[in-house]
C-alpha atoms as a PDB file:
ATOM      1  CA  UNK A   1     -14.594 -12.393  -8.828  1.00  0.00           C
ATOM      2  CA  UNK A   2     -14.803 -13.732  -5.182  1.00  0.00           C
ATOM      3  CA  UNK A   3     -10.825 -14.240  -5.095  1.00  0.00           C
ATOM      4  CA  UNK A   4     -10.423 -10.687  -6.083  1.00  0.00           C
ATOM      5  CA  UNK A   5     -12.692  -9.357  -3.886  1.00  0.00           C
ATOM      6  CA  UNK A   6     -11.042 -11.031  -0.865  1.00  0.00           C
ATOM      7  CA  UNK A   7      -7.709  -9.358  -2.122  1.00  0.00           C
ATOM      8  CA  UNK A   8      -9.114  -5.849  -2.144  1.00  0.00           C
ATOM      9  CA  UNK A   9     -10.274  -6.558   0.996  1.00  0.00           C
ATOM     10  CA  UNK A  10      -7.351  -8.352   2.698  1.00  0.00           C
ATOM     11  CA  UNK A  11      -5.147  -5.166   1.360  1.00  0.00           C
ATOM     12  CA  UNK A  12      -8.009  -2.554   2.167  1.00  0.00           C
ATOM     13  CA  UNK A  13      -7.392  -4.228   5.887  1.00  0.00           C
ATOM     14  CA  UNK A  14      -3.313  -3.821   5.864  1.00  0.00           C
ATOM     15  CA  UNK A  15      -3.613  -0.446   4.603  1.00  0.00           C
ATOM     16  CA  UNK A  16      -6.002   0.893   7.049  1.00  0.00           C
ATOM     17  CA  UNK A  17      -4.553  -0.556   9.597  1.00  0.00           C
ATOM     18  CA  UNK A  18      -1.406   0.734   8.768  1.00  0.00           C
ATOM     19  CA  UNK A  19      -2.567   4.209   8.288  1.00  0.00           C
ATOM     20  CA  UNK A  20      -4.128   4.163  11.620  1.00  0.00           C
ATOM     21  CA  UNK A  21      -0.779   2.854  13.674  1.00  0.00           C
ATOM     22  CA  UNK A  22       1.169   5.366  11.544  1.00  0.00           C
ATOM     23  CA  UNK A  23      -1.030   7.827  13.134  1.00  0.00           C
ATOM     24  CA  UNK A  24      -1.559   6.449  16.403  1.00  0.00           C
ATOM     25  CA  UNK A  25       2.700   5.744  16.667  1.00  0.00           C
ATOM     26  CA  UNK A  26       3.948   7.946  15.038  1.00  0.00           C
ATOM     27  CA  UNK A  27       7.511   7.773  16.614  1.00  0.00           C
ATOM     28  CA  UNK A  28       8.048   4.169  16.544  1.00  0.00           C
ATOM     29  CA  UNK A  29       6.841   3.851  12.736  1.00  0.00           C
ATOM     30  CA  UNK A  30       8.431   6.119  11.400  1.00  0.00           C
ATOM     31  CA  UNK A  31      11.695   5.040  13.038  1.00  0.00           C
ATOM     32  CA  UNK A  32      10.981   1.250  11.686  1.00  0.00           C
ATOM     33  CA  UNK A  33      11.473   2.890   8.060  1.00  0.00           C
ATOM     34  CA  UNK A  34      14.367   5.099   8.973  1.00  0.00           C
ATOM     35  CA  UNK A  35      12.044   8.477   8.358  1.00  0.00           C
ATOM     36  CA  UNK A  36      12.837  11.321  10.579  1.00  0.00           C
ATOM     37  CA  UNK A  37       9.974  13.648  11.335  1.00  0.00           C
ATOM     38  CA  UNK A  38      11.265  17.518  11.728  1.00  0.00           C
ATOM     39  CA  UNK A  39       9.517  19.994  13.734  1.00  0.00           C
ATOM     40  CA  UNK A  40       6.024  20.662  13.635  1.00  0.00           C
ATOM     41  CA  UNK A  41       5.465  20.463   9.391  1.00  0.00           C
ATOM     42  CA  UNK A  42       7.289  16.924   9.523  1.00  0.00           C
ATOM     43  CA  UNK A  43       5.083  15.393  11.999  1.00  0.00           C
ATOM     44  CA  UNK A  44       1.855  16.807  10.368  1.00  0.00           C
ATOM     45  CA  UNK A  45       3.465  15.549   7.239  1.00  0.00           C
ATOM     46  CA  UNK A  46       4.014  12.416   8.694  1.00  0.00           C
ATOM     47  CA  UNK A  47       0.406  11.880   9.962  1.00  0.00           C
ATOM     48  CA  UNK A  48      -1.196  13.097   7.030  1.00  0.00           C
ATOM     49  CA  UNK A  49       0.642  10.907   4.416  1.00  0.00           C
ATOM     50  CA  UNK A  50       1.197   7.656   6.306  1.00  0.00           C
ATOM     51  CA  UNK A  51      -2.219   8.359   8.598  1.00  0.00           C
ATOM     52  CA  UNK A  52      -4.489   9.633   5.896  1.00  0.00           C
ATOM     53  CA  UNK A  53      -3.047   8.489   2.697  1.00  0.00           C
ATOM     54  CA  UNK A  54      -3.089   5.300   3.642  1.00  0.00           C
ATOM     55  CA  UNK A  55      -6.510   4.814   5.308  1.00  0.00           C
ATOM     56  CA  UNK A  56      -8.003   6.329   2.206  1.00  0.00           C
ATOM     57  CA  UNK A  57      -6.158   3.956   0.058  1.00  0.00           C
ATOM     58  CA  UNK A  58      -7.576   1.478   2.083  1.00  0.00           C
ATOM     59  CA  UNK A  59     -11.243   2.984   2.099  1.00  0.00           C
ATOM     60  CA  UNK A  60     -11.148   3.242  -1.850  1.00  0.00           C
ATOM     61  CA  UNK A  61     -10.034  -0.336  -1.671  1.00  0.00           C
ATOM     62  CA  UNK A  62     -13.342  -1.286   0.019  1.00  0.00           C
ATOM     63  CA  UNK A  63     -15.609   0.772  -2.244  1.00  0.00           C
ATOM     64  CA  UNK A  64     -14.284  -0.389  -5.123  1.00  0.00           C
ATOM     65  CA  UNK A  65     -14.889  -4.289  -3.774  1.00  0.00           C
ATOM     66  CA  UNK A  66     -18.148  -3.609  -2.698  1.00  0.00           C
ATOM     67  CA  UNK A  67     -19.517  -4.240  -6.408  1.00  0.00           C
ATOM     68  CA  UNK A  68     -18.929  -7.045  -9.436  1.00  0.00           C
ATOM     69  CA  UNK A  69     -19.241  -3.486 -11.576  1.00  0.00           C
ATOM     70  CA  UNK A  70     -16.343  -1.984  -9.741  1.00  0.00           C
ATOM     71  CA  UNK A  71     -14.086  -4.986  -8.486  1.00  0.00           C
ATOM     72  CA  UNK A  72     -11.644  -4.908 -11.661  1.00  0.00           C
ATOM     73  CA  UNK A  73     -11.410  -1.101 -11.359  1.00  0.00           C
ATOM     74  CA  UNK A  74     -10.156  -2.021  -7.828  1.00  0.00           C
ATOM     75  CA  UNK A  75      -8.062  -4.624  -8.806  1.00  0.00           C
ATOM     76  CA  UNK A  76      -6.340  -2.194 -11.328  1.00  0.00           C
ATOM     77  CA  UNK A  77      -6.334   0.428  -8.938  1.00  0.00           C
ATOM     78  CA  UNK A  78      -3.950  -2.045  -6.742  1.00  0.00           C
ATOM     79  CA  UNK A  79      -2.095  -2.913  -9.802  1.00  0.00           C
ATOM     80  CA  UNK A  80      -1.514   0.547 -10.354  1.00  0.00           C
ATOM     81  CA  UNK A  81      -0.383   1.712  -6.940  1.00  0.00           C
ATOM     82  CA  UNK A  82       2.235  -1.126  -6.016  1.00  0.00           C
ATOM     83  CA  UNK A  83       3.153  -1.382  -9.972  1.00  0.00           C
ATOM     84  CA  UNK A  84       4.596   2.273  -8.988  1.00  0.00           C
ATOM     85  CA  UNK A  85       5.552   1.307  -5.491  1.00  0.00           C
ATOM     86  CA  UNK A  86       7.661  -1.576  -6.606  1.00  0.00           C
ATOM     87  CA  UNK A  87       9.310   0.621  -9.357  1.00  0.00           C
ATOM     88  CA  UNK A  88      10.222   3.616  -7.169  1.00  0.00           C
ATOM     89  CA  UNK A  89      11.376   0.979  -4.650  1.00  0.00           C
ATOM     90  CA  UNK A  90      13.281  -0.581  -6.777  1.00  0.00           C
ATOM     91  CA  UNK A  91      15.374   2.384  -7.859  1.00  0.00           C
ATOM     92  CA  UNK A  92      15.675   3.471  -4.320  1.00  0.00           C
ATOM     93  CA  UNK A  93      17.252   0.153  -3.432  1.00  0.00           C
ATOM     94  CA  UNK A  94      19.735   1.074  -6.591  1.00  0.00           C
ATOM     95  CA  UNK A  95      20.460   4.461  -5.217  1.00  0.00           C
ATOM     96  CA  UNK A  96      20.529   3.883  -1.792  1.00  0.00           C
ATOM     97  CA  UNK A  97      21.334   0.815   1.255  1.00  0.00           C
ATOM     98  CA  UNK A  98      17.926   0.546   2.083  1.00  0.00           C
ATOM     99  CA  UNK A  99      17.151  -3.078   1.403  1.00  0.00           C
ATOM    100  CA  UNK A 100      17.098  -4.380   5.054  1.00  0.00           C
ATOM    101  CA  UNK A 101      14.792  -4.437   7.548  1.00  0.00           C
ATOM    102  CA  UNK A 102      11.058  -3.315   7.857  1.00  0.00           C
ATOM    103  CA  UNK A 103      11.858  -1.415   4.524  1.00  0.00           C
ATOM    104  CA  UNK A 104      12.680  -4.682   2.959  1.00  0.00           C
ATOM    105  CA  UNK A 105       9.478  -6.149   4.417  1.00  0.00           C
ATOM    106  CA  UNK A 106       7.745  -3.418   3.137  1.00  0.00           C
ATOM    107  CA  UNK A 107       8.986  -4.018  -0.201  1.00  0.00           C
ATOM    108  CA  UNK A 108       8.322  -7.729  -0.255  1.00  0.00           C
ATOM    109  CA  UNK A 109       4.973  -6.781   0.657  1.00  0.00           C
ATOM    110  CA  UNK A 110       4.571  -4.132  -2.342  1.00  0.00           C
ATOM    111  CA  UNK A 111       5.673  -6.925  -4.904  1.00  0.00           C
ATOM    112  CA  UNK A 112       3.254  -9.668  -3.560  1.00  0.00           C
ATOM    113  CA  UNK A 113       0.716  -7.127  -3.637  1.00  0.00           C
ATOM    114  CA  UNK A 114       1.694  -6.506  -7.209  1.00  0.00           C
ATOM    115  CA  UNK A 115       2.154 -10.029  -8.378  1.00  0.00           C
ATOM    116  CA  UNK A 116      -1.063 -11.001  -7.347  1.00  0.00           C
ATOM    117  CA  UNK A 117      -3.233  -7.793  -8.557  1.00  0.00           C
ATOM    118  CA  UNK A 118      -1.278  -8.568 -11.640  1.00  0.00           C
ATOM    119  CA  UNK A 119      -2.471 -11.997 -11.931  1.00  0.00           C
ATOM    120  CA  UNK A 120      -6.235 -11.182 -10.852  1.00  0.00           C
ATOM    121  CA  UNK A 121      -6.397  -8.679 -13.338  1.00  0.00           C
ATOM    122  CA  UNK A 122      -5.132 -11.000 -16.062  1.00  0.00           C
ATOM    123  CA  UNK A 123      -7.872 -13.233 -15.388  1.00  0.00           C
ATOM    124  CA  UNK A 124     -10.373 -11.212 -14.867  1.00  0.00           C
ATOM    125  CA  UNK A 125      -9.619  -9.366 -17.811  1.00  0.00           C
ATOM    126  CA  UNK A 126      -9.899 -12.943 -19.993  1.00  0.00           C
ATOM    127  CA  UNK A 127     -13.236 -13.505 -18.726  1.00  0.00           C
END
């Protein structure tokens, strides 16, 4: 249980933080991943998602570690979320030259994150 907890934790950290320099730089990190933010609608869309979304991916992250009652429900939760990141990646890459850059470190990312809430879930689940 300790191990898993340290995940949730270790990915609640990346996500916040990335949710609050997607907010806070807008410009720059949206650029690193190629995304172009239109007018006034694009920018709010851009802060919303990639601010908000992600810091409250993070915060339900936490919450969910906070408990031995609730840590597999994060764990799944992870598994879940970069299980369908991976797979939607992984078609992009198919349909488009996108596997370069900070997009490909973002998608190395999204399948370690996988792997290992994959793994942790496994063994949790065979205790």
């Amino acid at each position: 249980m300790l191990a898993a907890r340290i995940f949730l934790y270790v990915v609640a950290a990346l996500y916040i933080a990335l949710g609050i320099w997607c907010a806070a730089s807008p410009g720059p990190t949206s650029e690193k991943v190629g995304l172009e933010r239109v007018g006034a609608g694009g920018k709010s869309e851009f802060f919303t998602v990639y601010g908000g979304l992600e810091v409250g991916i993070g915060l339900a992250l936490v919450i969910l570690a906070w408990s031995d009652a609730t840590v597999v429900y994060g764990v799944l939760t992870a598994l879940v979320i970069h299980g369908s990141l991976v797979a939607f990646r992984s078609i992009s890459f198919s349909l488009y030259d996108a596997m370069q850059g900070f997009t490909l470190r973002l998608a190395i990312g999204e399948w370690v994150i996988f792997l290992i809430s994959g793994v942790l879930y496994w063994m949790i689940r065979k205790q």
